[in-house]
C-alpha atoms as a PDB file:
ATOM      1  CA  UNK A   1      96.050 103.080 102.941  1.00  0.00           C
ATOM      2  CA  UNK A   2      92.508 101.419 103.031  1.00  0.00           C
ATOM      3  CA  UNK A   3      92.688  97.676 104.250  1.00  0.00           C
ATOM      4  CA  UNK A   4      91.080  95.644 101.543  1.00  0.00           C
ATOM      5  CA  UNK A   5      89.999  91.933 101.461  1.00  0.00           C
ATOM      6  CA  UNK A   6      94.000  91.249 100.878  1.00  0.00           C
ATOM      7  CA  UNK A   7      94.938  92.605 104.206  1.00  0.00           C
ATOM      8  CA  UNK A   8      94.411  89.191 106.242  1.00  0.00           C
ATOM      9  CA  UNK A   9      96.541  87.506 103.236  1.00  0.00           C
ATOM     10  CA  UNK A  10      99.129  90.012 103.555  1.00  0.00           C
ATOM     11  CA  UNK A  11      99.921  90.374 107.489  1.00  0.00           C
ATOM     12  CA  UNK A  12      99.553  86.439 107.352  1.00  0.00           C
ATOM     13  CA  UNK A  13     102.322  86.191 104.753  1.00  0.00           C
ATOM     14  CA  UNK A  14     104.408  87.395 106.844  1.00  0.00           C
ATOM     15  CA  UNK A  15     104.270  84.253 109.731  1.00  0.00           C
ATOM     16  CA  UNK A  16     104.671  81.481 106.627  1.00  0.00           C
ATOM     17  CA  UNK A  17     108.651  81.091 106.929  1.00  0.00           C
ATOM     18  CA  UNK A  18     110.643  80.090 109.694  1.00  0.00           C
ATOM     19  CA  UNK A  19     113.944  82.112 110.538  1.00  0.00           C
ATOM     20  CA  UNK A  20     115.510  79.139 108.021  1.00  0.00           C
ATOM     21  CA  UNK A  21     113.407  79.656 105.238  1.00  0.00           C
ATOM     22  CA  UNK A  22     111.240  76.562 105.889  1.00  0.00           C
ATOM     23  CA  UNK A  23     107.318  76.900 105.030  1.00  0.00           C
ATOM     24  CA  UNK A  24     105.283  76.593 108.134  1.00  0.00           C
ATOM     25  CA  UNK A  25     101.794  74.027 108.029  1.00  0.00           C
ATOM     26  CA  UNK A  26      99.247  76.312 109.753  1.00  0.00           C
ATOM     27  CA  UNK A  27     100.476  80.384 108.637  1.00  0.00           C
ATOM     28  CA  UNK A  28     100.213  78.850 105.095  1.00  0.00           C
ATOM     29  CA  UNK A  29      97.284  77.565 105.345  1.00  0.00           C
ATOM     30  CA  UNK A  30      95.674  80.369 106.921  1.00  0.00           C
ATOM     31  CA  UNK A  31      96.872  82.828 104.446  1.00  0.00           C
ATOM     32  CA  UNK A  32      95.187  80.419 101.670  1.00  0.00           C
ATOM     33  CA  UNK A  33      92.145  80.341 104.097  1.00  0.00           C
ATOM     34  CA  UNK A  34      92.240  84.342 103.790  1.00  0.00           C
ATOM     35  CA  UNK A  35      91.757  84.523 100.279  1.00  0.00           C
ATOM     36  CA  UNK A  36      88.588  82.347 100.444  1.00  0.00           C
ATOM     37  CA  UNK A  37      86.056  85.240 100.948  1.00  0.00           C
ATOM     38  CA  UNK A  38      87.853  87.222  98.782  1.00  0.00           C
ATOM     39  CA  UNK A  39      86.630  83.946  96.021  1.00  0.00           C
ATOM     40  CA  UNK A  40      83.160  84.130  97.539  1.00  0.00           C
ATOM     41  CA  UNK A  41      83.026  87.529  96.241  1.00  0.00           C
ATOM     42  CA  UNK A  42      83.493  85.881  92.517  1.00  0.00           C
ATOM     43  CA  UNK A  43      79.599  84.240  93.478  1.00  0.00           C
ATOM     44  CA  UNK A  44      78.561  80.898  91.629  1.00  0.00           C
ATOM     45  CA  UNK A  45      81.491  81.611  88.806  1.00  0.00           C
ATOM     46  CA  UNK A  46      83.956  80.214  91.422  1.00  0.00           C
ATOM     47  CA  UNK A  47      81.614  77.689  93.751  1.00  0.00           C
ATOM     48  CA  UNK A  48      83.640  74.975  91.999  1.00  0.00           C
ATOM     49  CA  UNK A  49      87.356  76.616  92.716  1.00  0.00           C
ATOM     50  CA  UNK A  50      86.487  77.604  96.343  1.00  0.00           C
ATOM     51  CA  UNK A  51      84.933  74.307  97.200  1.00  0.00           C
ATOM     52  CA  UNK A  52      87.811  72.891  96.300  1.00  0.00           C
ATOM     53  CA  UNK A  53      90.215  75.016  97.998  1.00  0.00           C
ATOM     54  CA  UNK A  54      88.475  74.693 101.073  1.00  0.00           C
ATOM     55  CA  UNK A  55      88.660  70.726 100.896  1.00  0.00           C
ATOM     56  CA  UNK A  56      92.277  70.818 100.507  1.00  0.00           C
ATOM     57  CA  UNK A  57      92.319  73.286 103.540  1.00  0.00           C
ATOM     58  CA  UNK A  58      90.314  70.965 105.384  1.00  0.00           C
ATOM     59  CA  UNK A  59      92.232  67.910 104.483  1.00  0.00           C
ATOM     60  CA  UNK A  60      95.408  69.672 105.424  1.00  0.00           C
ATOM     61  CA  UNK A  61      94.731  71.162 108.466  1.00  0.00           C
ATOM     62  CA  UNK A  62      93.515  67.814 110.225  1.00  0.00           C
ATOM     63  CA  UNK A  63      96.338  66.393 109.339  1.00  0.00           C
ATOM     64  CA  UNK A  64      98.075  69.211 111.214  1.00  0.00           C
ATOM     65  CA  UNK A  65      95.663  69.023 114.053  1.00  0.00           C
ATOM     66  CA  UNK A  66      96.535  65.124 114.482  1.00  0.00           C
ATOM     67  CA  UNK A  67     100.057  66.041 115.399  1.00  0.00           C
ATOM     68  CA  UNK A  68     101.008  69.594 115.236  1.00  0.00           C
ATOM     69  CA  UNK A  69     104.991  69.144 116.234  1.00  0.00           C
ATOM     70  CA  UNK A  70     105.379  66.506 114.157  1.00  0.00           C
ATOM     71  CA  UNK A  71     103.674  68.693 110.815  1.00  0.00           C
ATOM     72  CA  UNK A  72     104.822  71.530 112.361  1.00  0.00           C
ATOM     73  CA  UNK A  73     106.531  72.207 108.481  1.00  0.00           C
ATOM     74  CA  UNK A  74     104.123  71.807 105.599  1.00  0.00           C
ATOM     75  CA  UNK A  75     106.505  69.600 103.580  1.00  0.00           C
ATOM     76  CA  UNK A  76     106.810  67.010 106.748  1.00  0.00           C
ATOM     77  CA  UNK A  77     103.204  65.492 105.696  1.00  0.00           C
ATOM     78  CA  UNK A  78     104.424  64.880 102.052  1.00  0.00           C
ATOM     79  CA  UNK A  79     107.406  63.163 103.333  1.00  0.00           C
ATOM     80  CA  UNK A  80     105.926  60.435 105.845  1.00  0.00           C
ATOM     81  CA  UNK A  81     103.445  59.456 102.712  1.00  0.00           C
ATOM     82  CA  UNK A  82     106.306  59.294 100.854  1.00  0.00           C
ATOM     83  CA  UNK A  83     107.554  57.134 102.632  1.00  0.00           C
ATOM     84  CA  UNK A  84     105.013  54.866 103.295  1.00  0.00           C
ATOM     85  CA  UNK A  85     104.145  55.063  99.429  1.00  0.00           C
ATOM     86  CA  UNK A  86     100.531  56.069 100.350  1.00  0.00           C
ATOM     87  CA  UNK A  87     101.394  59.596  98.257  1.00  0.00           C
ATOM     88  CA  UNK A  88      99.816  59.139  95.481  1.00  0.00           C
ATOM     89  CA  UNK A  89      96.241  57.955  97.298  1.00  0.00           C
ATOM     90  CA  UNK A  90      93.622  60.629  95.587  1.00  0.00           C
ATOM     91  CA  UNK A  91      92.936  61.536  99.346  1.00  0.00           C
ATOM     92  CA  UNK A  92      96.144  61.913 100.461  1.00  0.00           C
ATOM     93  CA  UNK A  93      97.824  65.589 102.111  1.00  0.00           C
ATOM     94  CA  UNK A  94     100.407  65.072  98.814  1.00  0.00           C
ATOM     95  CA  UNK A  95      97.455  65.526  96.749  1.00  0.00           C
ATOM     96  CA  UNK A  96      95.767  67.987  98.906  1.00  0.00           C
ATOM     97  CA  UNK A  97      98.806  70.139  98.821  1.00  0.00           C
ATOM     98  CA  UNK A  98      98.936  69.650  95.130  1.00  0.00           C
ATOM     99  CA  UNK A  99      95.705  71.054  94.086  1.00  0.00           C
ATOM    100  CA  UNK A 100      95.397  73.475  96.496  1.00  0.00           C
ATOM    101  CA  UNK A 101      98.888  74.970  94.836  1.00  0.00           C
ATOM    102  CA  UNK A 102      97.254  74.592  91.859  1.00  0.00           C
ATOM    103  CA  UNK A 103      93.908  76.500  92.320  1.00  0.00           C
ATOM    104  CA  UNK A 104      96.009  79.023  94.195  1.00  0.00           C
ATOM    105  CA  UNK A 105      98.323  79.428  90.753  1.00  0.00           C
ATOM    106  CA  UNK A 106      94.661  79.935  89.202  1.00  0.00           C
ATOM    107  CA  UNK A 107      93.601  82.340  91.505  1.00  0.00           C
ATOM    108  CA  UNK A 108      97.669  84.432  91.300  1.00  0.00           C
ATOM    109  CA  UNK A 109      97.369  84.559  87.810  1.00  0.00           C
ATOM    110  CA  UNK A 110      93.652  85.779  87.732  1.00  0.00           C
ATOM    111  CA  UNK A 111      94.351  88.401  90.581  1.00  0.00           C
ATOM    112  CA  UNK A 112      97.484  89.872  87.772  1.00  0.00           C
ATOM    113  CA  UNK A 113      94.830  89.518  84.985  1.00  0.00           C
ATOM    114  CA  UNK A 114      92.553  91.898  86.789  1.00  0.00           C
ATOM    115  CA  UNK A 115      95.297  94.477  87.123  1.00  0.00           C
ATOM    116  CA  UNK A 116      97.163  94.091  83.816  1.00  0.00           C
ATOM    117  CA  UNK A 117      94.658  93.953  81.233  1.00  0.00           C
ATOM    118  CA  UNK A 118      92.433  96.438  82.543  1.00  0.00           C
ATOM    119  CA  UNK A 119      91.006  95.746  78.781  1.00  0.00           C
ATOM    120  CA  UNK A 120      89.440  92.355  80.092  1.00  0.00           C
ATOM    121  CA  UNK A 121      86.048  91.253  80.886  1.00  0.00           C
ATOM    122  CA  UNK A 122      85.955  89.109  84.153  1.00  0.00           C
ATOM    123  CA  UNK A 123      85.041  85.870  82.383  1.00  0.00           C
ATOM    124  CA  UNK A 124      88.038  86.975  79.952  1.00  0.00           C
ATOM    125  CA  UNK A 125      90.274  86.948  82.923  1.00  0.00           C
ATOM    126  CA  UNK A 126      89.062  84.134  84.568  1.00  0.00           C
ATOM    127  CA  UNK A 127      89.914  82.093  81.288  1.00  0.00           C
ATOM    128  CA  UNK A 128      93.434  83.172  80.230  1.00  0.00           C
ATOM    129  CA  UNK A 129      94.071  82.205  84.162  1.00  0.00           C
ATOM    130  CA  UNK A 130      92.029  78.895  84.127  1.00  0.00           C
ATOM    131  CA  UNK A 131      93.804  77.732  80.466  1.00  0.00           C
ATOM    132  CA  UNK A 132      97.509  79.056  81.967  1.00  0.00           C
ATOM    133  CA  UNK A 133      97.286  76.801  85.094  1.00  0.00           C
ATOM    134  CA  UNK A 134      94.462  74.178  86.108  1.00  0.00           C
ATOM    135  CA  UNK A 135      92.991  73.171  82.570  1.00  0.00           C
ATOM    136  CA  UNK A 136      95.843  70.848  81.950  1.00  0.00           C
ATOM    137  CA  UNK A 137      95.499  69.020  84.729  1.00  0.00           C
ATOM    138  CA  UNK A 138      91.597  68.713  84.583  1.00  0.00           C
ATOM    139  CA  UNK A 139      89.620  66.184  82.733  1.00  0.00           C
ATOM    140  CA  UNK A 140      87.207  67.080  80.328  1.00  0.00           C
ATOM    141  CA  UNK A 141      84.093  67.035  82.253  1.00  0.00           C
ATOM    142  CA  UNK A 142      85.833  69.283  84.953  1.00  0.00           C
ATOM    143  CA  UNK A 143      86.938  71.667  82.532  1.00  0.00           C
ATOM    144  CA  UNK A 144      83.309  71.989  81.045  1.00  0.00           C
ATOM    145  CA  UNK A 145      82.172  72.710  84.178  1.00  0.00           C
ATOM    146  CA  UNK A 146      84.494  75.594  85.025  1.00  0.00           C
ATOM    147  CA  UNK A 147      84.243  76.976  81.947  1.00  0.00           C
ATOM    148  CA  UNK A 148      80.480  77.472  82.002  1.00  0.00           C
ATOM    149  CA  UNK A 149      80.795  78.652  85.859  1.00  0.00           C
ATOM    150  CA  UNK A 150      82.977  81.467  84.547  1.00  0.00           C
ATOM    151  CA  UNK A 151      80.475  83.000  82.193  1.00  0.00           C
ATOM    152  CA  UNK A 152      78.591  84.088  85.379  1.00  0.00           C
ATOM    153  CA  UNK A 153      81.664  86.116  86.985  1.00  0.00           C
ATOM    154  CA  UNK A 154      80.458  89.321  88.323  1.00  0.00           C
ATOM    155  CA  UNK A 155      81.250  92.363  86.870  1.00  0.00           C
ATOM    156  CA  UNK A 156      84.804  93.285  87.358  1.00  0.00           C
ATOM    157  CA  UNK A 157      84.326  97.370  88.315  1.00  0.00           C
ATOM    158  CA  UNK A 158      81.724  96.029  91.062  1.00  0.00           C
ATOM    159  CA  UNK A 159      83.877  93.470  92.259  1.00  0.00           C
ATOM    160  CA  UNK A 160      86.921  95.710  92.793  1.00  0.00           C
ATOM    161  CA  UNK A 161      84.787  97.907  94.484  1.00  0.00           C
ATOM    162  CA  UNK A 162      83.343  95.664  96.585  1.00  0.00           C
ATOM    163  CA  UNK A 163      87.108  94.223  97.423  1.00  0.00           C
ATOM    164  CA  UNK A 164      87.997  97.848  98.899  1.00  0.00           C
ATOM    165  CA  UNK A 165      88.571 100.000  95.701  1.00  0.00           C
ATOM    166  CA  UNK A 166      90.335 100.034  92.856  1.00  0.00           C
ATOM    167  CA  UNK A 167      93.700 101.706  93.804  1.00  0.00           C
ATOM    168  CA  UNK A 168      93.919 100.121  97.231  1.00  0.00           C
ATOM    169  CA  UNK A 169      93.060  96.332  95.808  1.00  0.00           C
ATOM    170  CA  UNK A 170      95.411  97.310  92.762  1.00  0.00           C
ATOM    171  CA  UNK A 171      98.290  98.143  95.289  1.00  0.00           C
ATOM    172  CA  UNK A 172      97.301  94.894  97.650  1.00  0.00           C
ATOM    173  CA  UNK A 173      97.357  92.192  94.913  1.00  0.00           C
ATOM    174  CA  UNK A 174     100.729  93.494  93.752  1.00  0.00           C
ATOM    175  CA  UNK A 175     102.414  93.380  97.344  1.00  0.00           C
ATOM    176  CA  UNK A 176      99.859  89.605  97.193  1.00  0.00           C
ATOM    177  CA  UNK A 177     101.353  88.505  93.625  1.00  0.00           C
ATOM    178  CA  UNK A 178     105.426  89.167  94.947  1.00  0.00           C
ATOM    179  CA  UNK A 179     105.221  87.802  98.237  1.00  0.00           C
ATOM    180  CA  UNK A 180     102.882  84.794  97.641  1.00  0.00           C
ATOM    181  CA  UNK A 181     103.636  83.622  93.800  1.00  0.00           C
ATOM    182  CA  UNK A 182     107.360  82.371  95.769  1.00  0.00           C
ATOM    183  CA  UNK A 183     105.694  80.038  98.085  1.00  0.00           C
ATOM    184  CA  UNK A 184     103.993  78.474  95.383  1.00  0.00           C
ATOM    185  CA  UNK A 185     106.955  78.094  92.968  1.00  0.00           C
ATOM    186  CA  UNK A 186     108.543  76.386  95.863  1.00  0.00           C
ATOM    187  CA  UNK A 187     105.835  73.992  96.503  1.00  0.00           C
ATOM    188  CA  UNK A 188     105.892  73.060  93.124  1.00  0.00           C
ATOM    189  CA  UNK A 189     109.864  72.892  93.022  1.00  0.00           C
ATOM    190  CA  UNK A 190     109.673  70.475  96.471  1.00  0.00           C
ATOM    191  CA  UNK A 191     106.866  68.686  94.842  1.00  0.00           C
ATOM    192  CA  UNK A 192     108.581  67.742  91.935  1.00  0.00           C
ATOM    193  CA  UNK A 193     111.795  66.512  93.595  1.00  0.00           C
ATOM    194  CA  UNK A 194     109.347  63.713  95.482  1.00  0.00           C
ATOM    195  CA  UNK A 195     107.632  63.157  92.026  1.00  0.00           C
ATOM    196  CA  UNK A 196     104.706  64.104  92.671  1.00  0.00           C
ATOM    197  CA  UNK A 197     103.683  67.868  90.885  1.00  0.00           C
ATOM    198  CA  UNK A 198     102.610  66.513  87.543  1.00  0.00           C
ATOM    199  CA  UNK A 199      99.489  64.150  88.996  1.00  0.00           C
ATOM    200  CA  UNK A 200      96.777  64.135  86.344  1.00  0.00           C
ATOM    201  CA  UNK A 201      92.885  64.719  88.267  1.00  0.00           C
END
């Protein structure tokens, strides 16, 4: 088979857990780091989205960088704030971790739109995604502005083409959607036991 602009996502997947099951800092982060140019393909419909992925990246990954056997898991950097109750600060790795999780449920969710309802325009799919996962946790001016940057999503033939072709992407975000949706649930699931997934933007 074809690699496709999954393949980085995909062989990266497969460095995220430790032997134990634990979610490592940097392979996560560089898998969500792989799907970025696969957003850049979406053009000015997903500036917004991608911007803000890469922030939380950023944000992240310097926190990493400050001490990388100390954050050596990705949880470790919710814990310490935790801790020392600066958690809920809006720049904060809690909330970095947050959001990214969230525009990376936006982006899961639009990736299984694309190859379940082959029916669907792009913005179509883009929608039903965005009202399934980020919209309730936007404010109103944020969701305005997503919502117009979706009417200019690219046609979705071309831009399965241009991701390596139909079959091959089809077959890619499936093996994507199963292996990736799980370290998202459990984000959410380790989020929520700190008290911290259901933070309002």
């Amino acid at each position: 088979m074809a690699d496709t602009a999954f393949t980085p996502a995909l062989e990266g997947i497969k460095h995220v857990k430790t032997e134990n099951g634990e979610i490592l800092a940097k392979p996560f982060l560089d898998v969500c780091k792989h799907i970025l140019p696969v957003i850049d393909k979406f053009g000015a419909a997903m500036a917004i989205v991608k911007s803000d992925i890469g922030g939380n990246i950023t944000r992240l990954e310097s926190k990493y960088s400050s001490d990388p056997a100390k954050f050596n898991f990705l949880y470790t950097m919710v814990k310490v704030e935790v801790e020392t109750k600066t958690a809920q600060a809006s720049s904060s790795c809690t909330n970095g971790l947050l959001w990214l999780t969230r525009a990376m449920d936006f982006m899961v969710e639009l990736f299984r739109n694309l190859i379940e309802h082959l029916d669907w325009s792009m913005t179509q799919c883009c929608t039903e995604s965005y009202g399934k996962t980020l919209k309730q946790w936007h404010g109103w001016l944020a969701s305005s502005s997503v919502t117009v940057a979706m009417k200019l999503a690219p046609d979705r033939n071309k831009f399965m083409e241009v991701l390596g072709g139909f079959d091959d992407v089809k077959a890619d975000i499936e093996k994507f959607l199963v292996t990736f949706s799980p370290l998202l649930q459990e984000n959410h699931k380790f989020l929520a036991s700190v008290g911290m997934d259901n933070l309002k933007a």
